[in-house]
Protein backbone atom coordinates (compact mmCIF):
# COMPACT_ATOMS: atom_id res chain seq x y z
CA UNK A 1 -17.85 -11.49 2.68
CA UNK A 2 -14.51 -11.69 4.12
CA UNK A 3 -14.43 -11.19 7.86
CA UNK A 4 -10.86 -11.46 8.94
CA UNK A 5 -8.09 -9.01 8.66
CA UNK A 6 -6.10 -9.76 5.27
CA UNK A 7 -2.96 -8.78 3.89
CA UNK A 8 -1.88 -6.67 0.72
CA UNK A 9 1.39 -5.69 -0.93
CA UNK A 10 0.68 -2.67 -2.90
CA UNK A 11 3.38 -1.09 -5.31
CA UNK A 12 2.57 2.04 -6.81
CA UNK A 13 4.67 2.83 -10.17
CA UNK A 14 4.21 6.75 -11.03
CA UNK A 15 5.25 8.22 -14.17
CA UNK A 16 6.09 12.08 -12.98
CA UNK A 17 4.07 14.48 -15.07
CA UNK A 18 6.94 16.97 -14.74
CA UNK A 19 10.51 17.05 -15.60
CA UNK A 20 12.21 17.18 -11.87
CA UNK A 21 10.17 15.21 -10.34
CA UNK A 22 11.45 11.86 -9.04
CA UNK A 23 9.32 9.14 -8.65
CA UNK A 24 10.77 8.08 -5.65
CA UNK A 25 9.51 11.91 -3.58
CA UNK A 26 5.74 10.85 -5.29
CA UNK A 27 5.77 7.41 -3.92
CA UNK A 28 6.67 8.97 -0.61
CA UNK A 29 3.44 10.61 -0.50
CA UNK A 30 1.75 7.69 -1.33
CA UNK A 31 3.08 6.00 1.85
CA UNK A 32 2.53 8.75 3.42
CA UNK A 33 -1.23 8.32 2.77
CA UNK A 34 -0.92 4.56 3.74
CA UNK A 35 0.50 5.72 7.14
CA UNK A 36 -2.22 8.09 7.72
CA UNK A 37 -4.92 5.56 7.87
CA UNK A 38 -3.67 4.52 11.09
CA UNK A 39 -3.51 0.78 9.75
CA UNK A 40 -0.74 -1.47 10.37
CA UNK A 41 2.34 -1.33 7.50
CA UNK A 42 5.74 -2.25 6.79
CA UNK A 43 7.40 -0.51 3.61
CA UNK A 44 9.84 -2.59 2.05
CA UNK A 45 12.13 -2.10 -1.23
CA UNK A 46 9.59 -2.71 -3.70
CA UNK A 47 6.12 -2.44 -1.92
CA UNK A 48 4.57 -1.65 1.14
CA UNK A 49 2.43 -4.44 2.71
CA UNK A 50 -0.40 -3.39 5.06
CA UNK A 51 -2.69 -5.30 7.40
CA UNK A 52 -6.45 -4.46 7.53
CA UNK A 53 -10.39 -5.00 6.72
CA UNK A 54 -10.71 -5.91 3.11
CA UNK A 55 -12.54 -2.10 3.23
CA UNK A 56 -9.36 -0.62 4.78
CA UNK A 57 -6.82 -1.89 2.04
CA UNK A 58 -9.29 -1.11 -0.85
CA UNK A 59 -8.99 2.37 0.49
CA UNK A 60 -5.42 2.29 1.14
CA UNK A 61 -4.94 1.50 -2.68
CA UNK A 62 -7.66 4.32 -3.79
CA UNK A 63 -5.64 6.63 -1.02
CA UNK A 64 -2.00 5.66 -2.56
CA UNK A 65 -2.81 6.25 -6.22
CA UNK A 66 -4.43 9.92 -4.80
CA UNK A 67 -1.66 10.81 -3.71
CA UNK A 68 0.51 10.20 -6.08
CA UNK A 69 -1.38 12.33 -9.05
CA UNK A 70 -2.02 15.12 -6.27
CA UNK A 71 2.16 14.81 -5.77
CA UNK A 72 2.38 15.12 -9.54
CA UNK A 73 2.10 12.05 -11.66
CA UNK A 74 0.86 12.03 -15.26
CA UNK A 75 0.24 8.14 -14.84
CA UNK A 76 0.53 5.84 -11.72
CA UNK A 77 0.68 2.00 -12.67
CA UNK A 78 -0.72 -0.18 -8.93
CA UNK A 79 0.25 -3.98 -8.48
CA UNK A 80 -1.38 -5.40 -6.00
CA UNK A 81 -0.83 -8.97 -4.01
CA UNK A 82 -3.97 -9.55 -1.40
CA UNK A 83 -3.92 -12.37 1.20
CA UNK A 84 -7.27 -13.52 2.23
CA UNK A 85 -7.98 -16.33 4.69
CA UNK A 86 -11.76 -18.15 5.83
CA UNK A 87 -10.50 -18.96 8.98
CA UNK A 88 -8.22 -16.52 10.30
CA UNK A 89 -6.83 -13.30 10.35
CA UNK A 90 -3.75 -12.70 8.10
CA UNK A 91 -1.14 -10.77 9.97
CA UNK A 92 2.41 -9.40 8.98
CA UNK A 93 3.68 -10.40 12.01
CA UNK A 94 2.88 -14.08 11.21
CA UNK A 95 4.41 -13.78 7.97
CA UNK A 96 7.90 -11.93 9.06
CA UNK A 97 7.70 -11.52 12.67
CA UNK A 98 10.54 -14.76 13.48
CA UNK A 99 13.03 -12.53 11.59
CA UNK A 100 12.63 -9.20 12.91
């Protein structure tokens, strides 16, 4: 079982259901679900990384791709990059912190 806080980049990639709909307004729901978990996140150009439990970012993925058929996706297409470590906690702030 993994213990420490990890790391995932998660990029959603809707396909809008609708004509009018711009897959840009769906993934801003899906952030928008990300956000509401209260969980540490950083949205960047092409995904949004978030810091958690492995429990936490399993539900922020199952939370994102909600979102985005509830904001009106026929399809939603989720990469996902997950940092793990056995001896400590992965942290965003390790990772980017020197160049903010």
């Amino acid at each position: 079982m993994i213990s420490y806080q990890v790391n995932a980049a998660i990029q959603v990639l809707p396909t809008p259901g609708k004509p009018g709909i711009h897959p840009y307004d769906i993934v801003d729901k899906a952030i928008e679900a990300i956000a509401g978990m209260g969980i540490p996140y950083k949205v960047c150009p092409f995904e949004t990384v978030v810091e958690g439990t492995y429990e936490q970012i399993m539900e922020a993925i199952r939370l994102a791709q909600e979102a985005c058929y509830t904001a009106g996706a026929e399809s939603v297409i989720t990469n996902v990059k997950i940092q793990t470590s056995a001896k400590e906690d992965v942290t965003i702030e390790s990772k980017v912190g020197k160049y903010e």
